[in-house]
Protein backbone atom coordinates (compact mmCIF):
# COMPACT_ATOMS: atom_id res chain seq x y z
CA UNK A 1 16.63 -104.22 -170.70
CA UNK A 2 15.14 -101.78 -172.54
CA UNK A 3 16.13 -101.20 -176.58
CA UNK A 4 18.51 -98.02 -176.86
CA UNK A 5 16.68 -95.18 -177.45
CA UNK A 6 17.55 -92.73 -180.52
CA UNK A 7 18.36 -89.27 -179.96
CA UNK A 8 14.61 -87.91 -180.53
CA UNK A 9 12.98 -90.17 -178.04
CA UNK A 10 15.53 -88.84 -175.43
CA UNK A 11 14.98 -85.57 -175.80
CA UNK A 12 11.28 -85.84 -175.67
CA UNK A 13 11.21 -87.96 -172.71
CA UNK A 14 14.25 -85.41 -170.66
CA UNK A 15 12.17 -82.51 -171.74
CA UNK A 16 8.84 -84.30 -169.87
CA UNK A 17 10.98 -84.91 -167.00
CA UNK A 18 12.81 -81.35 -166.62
CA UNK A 19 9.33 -80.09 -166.75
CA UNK A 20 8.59 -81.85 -163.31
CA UNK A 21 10.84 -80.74 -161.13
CA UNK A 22 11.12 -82.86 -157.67
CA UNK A 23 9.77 -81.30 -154.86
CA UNK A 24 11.39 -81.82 -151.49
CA UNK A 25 10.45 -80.64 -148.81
CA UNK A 26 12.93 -79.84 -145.59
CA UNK A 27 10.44 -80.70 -142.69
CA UNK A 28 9.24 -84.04 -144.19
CA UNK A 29 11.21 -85.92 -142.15
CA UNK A 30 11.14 -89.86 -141.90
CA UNK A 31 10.93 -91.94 -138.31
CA UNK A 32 13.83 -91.70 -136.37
CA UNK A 33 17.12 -91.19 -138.94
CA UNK A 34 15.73 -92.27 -141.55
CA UNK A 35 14.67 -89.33 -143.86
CA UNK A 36 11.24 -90.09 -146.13
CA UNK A 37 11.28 -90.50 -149.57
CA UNK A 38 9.65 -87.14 -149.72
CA UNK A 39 13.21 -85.69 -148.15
CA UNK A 40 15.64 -88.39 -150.30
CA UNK A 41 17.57 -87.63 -153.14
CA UNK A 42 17.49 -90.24 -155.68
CA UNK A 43 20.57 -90.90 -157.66
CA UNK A 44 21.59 -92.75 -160.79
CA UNK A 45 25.23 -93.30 -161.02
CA UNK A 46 26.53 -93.20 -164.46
CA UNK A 47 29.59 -95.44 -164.67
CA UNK A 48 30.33 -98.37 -162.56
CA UNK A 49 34.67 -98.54 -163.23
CA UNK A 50 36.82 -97.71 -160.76
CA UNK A 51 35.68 -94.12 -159.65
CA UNK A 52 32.59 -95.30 -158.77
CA UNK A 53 34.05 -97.64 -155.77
CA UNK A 54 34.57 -93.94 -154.00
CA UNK A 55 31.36 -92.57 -154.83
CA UNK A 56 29.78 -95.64 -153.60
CA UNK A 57 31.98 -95.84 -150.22
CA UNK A 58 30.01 -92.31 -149.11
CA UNK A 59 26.98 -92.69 -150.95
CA UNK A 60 26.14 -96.04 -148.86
CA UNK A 61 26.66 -94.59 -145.99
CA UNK A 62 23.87 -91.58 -146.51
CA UNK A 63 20.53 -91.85 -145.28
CA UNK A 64 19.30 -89.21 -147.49
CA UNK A 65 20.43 -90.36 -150.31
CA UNK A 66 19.82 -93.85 -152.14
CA UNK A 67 21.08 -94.60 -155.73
CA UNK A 68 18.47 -96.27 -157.41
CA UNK A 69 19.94 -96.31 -160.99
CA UNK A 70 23.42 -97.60 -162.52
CA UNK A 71 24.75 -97.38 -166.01
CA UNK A 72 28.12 -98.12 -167.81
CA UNK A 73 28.69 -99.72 -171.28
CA UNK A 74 30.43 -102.81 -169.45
CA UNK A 75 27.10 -105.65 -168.77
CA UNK A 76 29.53 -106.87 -165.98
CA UNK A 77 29.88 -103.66 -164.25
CA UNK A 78 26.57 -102.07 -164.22
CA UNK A 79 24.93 -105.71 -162.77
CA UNK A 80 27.58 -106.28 -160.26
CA UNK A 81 27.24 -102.25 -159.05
CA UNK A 82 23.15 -102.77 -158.82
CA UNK A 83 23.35 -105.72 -157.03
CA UNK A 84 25.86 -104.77 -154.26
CA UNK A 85 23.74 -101.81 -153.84
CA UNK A 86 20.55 -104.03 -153.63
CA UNK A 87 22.41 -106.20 -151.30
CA UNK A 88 23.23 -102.77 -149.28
CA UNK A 89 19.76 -101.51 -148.92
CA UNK A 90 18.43 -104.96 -148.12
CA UNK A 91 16.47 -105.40 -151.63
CA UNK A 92 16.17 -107.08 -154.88
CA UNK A 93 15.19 -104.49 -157.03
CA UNK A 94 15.73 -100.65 -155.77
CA UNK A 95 18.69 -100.07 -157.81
CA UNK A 96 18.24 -100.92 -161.56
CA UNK A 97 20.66 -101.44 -163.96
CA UNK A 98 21.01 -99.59 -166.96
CA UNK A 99 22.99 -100.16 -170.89
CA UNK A 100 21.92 -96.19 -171.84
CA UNK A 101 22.50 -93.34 -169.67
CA UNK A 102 19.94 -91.65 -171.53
CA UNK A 103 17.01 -94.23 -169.84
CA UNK A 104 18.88 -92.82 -166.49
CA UNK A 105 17.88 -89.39 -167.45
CA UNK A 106 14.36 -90.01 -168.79
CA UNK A 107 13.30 -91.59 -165.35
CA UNK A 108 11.23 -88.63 -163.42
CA UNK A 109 12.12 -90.54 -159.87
CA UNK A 110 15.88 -90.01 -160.47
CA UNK A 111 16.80 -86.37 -158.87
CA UNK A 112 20.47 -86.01 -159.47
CA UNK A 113 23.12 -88.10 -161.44
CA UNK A 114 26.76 -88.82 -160.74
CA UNK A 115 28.51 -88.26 -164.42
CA UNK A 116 31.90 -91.16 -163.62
CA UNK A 117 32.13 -92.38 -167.30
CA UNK A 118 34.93 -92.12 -169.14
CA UNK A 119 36.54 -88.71 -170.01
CA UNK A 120 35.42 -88.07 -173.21
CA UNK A 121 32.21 -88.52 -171.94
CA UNK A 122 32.20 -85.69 -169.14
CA UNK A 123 30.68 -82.85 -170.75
CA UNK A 124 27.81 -84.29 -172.57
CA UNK A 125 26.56 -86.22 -170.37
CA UNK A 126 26.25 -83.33 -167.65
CA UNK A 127 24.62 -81.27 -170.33
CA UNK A 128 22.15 -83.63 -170.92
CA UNK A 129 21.33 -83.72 -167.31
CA UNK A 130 21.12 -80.55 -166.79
CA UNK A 131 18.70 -80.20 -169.60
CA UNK A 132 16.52 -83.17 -168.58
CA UNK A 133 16.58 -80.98 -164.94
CA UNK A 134 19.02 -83.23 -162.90
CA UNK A 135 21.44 -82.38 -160.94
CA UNK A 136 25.21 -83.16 -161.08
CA UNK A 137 28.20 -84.42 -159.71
CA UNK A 138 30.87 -84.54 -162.79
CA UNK A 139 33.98 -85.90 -162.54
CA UNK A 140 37.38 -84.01 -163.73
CA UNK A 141 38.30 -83.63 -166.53
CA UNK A 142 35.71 -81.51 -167.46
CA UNK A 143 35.85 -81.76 -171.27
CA UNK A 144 37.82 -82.95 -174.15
CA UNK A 145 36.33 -80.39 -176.05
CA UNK A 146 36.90 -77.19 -174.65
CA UNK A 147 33.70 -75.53 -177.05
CA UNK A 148 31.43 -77.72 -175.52
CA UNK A 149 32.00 -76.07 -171.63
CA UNK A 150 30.10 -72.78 -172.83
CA UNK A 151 26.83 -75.09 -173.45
CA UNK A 152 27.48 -76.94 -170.51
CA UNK A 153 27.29 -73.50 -168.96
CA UNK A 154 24.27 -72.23 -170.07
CA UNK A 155 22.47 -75.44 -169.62
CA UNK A 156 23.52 -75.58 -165.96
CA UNK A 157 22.60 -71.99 -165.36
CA UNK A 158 19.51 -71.63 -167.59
CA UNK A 159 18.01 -74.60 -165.82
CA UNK A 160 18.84 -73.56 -162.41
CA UNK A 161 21.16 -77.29 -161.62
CA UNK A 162 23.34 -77.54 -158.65
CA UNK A 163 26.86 -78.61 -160.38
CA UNK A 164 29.71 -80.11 -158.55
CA UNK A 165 33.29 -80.59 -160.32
CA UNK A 166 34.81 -83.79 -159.01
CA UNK A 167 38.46 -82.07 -157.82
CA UNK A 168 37.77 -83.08 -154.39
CA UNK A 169 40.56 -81.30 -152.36
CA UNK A 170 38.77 -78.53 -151.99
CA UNK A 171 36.61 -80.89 -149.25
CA UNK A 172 39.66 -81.63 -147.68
CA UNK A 173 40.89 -79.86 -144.05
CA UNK A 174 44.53 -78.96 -144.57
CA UNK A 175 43.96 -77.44 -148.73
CA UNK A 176 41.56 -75.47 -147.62
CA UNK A 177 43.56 -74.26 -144.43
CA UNK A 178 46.40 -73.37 -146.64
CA UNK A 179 44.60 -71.43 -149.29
CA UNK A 180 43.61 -69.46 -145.98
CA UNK A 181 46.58 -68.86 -145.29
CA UNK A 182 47.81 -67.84 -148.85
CA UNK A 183 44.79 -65.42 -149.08
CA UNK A 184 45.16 -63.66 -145.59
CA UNK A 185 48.99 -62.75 -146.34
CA UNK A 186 50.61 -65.52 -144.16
CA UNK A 187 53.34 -65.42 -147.13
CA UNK A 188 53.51 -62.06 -147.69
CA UNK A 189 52.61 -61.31 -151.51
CA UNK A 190 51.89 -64.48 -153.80
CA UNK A 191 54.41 -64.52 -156.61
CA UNK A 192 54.51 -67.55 -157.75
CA UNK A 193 52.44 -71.08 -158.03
CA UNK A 194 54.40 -74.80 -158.71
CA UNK A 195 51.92 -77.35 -160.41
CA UNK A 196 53.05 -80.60 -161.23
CA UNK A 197 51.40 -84.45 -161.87
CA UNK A 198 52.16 -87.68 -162.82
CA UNK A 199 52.19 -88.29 -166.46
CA UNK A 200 51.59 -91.32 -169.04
CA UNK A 201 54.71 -93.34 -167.62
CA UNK A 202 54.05 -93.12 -164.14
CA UNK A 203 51.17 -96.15 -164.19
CA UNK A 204 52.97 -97.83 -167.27
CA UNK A 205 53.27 -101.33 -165.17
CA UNK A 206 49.49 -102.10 -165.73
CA UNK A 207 49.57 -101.34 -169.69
CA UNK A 208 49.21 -105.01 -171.16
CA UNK A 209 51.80 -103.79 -173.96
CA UNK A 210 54.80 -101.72 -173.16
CA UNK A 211 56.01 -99.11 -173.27
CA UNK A 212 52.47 -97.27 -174.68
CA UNK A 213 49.68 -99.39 -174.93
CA UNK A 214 49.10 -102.28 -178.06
CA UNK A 215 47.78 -101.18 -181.55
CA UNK A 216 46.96 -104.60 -182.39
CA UNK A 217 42.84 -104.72 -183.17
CA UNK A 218 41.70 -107.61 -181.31
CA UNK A 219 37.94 -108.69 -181.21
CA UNK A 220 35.73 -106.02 -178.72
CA UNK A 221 34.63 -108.28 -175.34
CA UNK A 222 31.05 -109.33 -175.57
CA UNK A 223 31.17 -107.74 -171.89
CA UNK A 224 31.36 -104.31 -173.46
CA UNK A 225 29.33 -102.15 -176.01
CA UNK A 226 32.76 -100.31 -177.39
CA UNK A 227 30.42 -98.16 -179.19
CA UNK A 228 28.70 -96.85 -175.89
CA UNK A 229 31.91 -96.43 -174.50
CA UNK A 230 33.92 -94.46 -177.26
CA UNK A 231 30.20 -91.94 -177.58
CA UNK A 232 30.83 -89.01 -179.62
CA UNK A 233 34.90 -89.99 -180.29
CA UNK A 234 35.51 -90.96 -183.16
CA UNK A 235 35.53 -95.01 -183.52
CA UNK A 236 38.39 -96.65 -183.83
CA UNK A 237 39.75 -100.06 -183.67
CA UNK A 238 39.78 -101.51 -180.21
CA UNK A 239 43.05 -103.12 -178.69
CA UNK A 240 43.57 -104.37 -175.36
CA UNK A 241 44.90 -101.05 -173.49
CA UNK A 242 42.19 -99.19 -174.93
CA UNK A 243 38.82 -99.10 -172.65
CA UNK A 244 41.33 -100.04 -169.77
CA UNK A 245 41.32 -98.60 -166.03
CA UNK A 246 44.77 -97.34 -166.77
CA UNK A 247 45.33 -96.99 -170.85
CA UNK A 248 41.91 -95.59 -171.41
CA UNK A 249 43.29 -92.06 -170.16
CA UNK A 250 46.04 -91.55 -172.61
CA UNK A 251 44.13 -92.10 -175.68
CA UNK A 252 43.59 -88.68 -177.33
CA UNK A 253 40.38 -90.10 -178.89
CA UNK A 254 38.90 -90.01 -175.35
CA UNK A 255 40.85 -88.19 -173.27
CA UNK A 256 43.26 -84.90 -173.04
CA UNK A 257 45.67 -86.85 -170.64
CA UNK A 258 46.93 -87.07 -167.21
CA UNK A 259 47.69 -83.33 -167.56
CA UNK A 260 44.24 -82.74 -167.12
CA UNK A 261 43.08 -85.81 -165.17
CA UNK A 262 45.39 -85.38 -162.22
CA UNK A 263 46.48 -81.79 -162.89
CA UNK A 264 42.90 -80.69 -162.45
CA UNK A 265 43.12 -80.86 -158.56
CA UNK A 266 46.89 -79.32 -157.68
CA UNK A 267 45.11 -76.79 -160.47
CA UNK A 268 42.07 -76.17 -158.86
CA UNK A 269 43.89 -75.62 -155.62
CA UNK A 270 46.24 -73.02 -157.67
CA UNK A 271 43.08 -71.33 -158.55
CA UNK A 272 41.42 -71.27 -155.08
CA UNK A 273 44.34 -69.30 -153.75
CA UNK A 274 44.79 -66.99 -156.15
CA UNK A 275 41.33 -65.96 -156.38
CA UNK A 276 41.08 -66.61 -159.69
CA UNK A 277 38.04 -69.06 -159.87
CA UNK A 278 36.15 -66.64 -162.87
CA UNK A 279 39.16 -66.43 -165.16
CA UNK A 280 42.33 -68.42 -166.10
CA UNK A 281 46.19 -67.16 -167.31
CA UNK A 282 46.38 -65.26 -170.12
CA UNK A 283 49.73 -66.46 -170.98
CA UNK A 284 51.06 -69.54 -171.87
CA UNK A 285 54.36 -70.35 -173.42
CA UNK A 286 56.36 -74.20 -172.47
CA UNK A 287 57.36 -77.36 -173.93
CA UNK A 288 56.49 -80.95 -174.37
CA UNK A 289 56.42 -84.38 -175.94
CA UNK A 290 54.10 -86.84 -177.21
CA UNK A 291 54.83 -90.64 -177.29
CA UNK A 292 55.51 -91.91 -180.98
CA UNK A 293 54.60 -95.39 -179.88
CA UNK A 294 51.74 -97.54 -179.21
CA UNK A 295 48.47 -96.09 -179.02
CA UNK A 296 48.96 -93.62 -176.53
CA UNK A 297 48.99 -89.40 -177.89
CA UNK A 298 48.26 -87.31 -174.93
CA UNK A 299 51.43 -85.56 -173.08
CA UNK A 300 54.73 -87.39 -171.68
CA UNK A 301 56.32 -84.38 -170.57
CA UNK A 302 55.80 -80.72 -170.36
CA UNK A 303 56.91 -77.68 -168.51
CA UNK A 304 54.99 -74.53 -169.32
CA UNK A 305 55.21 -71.61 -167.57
CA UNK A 306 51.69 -69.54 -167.44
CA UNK A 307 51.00 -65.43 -166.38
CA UNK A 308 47.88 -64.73 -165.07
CA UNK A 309 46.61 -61.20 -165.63
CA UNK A 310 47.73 -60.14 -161.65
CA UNK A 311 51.23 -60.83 -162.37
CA UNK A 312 51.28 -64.33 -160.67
CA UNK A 313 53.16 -66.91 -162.84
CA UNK A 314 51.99 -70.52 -162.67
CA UNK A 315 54.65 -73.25 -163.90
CA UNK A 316 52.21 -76.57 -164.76
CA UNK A 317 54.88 -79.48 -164.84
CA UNK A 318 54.58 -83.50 -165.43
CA UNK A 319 56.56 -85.27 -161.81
CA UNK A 320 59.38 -86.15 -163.64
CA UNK A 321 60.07 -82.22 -164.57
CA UNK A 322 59.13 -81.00 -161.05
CA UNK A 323 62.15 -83.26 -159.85
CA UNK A 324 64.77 -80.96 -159.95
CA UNK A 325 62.48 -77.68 -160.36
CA UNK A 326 61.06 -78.50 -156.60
CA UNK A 327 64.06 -80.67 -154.87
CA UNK A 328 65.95 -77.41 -154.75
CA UNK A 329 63.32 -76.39 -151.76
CA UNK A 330 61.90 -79.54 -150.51
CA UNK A 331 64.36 -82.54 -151.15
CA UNK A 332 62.25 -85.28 -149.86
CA UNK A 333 59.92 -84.91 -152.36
CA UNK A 334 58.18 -88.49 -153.88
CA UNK A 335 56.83 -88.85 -157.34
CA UNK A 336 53.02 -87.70 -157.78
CA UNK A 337 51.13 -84.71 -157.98
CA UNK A 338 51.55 -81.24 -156.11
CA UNK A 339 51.10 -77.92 -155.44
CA UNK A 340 53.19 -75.10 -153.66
CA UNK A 341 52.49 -71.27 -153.30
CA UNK A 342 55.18 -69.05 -153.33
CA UNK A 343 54.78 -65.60 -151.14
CA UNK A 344 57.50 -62.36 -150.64
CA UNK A 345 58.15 -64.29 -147.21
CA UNK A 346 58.17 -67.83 -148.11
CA UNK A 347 55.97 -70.86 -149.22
CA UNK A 348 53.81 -73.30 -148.50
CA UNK A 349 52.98 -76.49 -150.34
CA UNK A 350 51.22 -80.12 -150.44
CA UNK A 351 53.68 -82.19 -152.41
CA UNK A 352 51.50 -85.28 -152.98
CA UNK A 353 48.36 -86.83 -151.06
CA UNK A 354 48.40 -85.48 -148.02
CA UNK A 355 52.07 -84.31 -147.62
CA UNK A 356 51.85 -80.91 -146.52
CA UNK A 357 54.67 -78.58 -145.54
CA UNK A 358 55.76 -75.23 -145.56
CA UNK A 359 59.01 -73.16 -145.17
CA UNK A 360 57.69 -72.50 -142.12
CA UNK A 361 56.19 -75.26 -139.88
CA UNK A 362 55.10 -72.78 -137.72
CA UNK A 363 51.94 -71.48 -140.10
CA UNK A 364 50.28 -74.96 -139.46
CA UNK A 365 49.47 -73.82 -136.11
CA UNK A 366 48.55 -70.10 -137.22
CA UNK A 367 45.24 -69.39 -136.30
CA UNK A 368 42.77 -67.01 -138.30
CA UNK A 369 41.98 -63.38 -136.88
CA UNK A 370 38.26 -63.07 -136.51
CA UNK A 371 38.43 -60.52 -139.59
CA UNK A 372 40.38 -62.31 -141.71
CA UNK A 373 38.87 -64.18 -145.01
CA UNK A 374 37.57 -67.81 -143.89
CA UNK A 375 36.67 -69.95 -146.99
CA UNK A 376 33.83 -72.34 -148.06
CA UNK A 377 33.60 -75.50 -145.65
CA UNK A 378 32.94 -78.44 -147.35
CA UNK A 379 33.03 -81.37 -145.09
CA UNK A 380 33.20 -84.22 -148.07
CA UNK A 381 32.67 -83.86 -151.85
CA UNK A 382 29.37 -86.11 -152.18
CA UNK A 383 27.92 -85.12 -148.90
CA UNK A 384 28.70 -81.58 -150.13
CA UNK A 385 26.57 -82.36 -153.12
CA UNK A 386 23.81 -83.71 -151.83
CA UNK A 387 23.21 -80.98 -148.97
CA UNK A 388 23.17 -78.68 -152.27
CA UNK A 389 21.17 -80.74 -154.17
CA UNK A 390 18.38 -80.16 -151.25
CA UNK A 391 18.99 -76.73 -149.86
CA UNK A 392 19.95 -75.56 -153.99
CA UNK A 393 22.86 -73.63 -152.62
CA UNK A 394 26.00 -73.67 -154.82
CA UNK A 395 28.72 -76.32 -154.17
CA UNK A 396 32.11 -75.92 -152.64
CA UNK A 397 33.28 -76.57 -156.79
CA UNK A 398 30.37 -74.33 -159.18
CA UNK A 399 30.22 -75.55 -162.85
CA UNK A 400 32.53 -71.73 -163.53
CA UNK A 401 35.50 -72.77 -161.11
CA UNK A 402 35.33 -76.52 -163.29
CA UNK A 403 35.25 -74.55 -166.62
CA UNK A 404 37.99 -71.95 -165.91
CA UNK A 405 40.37 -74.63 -164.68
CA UNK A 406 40.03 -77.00 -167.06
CA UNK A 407 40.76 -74.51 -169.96
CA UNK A 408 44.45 -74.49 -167.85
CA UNK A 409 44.95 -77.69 -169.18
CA UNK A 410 43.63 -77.23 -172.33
CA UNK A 411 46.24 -74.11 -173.24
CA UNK A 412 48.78 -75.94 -171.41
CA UNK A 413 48.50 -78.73 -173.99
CA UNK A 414 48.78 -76.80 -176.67
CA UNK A 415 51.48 -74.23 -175.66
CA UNK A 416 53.26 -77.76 -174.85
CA UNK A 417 52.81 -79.66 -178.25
CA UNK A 418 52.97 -76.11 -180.40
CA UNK A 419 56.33 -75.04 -179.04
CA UNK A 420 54.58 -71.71 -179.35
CA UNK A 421 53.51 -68.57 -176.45
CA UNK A 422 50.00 -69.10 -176.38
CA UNK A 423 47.94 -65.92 -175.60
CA UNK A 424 44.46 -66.21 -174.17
CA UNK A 425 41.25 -63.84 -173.66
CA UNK A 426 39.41 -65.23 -170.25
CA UNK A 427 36.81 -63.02 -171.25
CA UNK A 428 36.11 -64.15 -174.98
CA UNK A 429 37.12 -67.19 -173.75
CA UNK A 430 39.51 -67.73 -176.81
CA UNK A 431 43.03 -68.15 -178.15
CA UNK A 432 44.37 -65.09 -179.58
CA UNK A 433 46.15 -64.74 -182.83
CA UNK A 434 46.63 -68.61 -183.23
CA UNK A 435 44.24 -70.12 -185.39
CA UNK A 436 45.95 -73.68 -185.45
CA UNK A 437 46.06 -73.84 -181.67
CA UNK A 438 42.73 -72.78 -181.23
CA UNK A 439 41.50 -75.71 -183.64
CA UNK A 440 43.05 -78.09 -180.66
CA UNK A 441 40.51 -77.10 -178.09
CA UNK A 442 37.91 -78.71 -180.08
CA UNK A 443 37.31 -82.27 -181.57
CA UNK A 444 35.43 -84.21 -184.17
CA UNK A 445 32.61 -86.30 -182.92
CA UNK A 446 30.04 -88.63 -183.97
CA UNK A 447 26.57 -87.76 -184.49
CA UNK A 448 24.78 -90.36 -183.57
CA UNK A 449 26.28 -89.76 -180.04
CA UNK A 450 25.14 -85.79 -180.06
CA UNK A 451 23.17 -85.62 -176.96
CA UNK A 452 23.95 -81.92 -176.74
């Protein structure tokens, strides 16, 4: 394994490699179905937890696409992930493993990375693929610091990068068939949007201490390079629920929360249907609490109600809120996330994985007039991404629609910790008239982690 590089040898190296761009070609076809390397996209997958099982599930199964690079701060994971890939494509050494994401972006053979590290982790990591001329799939949350989006931006955009924001519903059948339906007037006039996700309680079973996660510093595993892992956040002592499957996304060192890492997708379909995938509300006024125990400072409840510049309100809620708020229409409902437009005539609503109904059964069958507005087809998220990656066409989720609703969450936080009506300008992109809740959009971070 190589020695970690410092922060000037990776930007030399990236700059090298963004200055020779793959080439693919869409006739260079392989023998029978399988594509030649001339027509494959290389991958490196950047975090080997427990989002990377679903990545890997498609990814194996794509002929034009091999991952031939792994990386995550945990020795354990990044060797096990190489070798079952190895194992997969019938080889010892196609997929390498890697302790540095940054030796991931410095290799000129790998075309496109998969950013599935921890939260905190998101944004810079997709900006410094972007500027080392790789492509990206990122997975939601976008950022923990909301500043950091407008570079991520420009980096995508000034470097020409096909960016896909991990909210994968909008690769799924029946979201996109009722966004159709919202758009085309099946409900008469949109009024209204319901939002609502599990919070910090909902996985508490697997937190080693209860009810929030131990603050007792124990010694870091020899497994894991904690410093790797925590990146730009500040460091701080490590305990047993911290760099956890479950735990890890409720420290507010690395991570803005459940409110963000499940909200993003009822959020993002909330955006799709009300065609507001450039901006965000303007408006933002709730309330919420943070747990006073343990080691666990993201959101345990909120309820904020938000106005977007049309007139449509948007109520963002944790499950437990949304209890009563959405039992008063649809009394079966089970813990978990959701979403559920509200029209002049009626609504229509997926009320967690899958569960979709409407106030009237009737529009599943309701098919489309040949005029009427028909919506991006995305078939699956990865496969999605890689046909993009070749054919450079934008994805079914742009790096804008990621930005614009992940700065939902962002305001939502703070209008839910502040107590206060939080005003925003979607065209400054800032908070108006609030100079303590604008500091919250932004964090602290550690320089010798500034890849940015």
């Amino acid at each position: 394994m190589k020695k970690r590089m410092d922060r000037r040898q990776f930007l030399k190296q990236t700059a090298l490699a963004a200055a020779t761009p793959t080439i693919i070609s869409s006739t260079a076809l392989g023998k029978g179905n399988t594509p030649a390397p001339s027509n494959r996209i290389n991958v490196g997958l950047i975090g080997c937890g427990n989002i990377s099982n679903y990545h890997t599930n498609y990814l194996k199964r794509m002929q034009d696409a091999r991952v031939i690079a792994v990386c995550d701060a945990y020795k354990s994971r990044r060797l096990a992930k190489a070798a079952d890939f190895n194992k997969h494509y019938g080889s010892s050494d196609i997929t390498k493993p890697h302790a540095d994401f940054r030796e991931v972006l410095a290799r000129p053979d790998v075309d496109a990375v998969i950013v599935g590290a921890h939260d905190n982790w998101h944004t810079p990591m997709s900006i410094a693929a972007a500027r080392a001329g790789k492509d990206i799939y990122c997975q939601k949350p976008l950022a923990l610091d909301l500043g950091r989006t407008k570079i991520l931006r420009k980096a995508v955009n000034d470097n020409k990068r096909v960016f896909q924001f991990g909210t994968q519903y909008r690769s799924w059948a029946r979201y996109r068939q009722m966004v159709e339906l919202v758009r085309n007037g099946y409900l008469g006039a949109l009024k209204h949007i319901d939002v609502w996700c599990r919070n910090v309680k909902f996985d508490a079973a697997h937190y080693h201490v209860k009810p929030y996660g131990s603050t007792v510093e124990v010694p870091v595993p020899d497994d894991l390079d904690f410093d790797a892992w925590q990146g730009p956040a500040p460091m701080v002592p490590y305990t047993v629920d911290r760099a956890t499957k479950w735990g890890g996304y409720h420290c507010r060192e690395t991570s803005l929360g459940f409110v963000a890492g499940c909200g993003i997708h009822p959020l993002g379909i909330a955006q799709w249907g009300n065609k507001a995938d450039n901006t965000s509300p303007i408006r933002y006024k709730g309330a919420g609490s943070v747990p006073t125990e343990g080691i666990f400072r993201t959101l345990e409840t909120w309820d904020v109600m938000c106005e977007y510049e049309n007139g449509v309100t948007l109520r963002v809620m944790d499950y437990e809120t949304a209890r009563d708020v959405v039992k008063k229409y649809y009394p079966k409902l089970r813990d978990g996330d959701g979403v559920v437009f509200h029209g002049t005539e009626g609504w229509i609503g997926d009320f967690f994985f899958g569960s979709f109904y409407s106030s009237n059964q009737k529009l599943w069958k309701q098919e489309l007039k040949p005029d009427e507005e028909r919506l991006y087809v995305s078939s699956e998220h990865n496969r999605n991404f890689i046909d993009c990656v070749k054919s450079r066409a934008e994805t079914v989720c742009p790096v804008e629609m990621g930005i614009r609703c992940d700065t939902i969450a962002h305001l939502v936080n703070a209008a839910a910790q502040t107590g206060r009506t939080i005003k925003w300008d979607p065209k400054a992109e800032q908070i108006v008239g609030d100079a303590e809740a604008a500091k919250m959009l932004t964090r602290p971070y550690r320089k010798k982690w500034k890849v940015w």
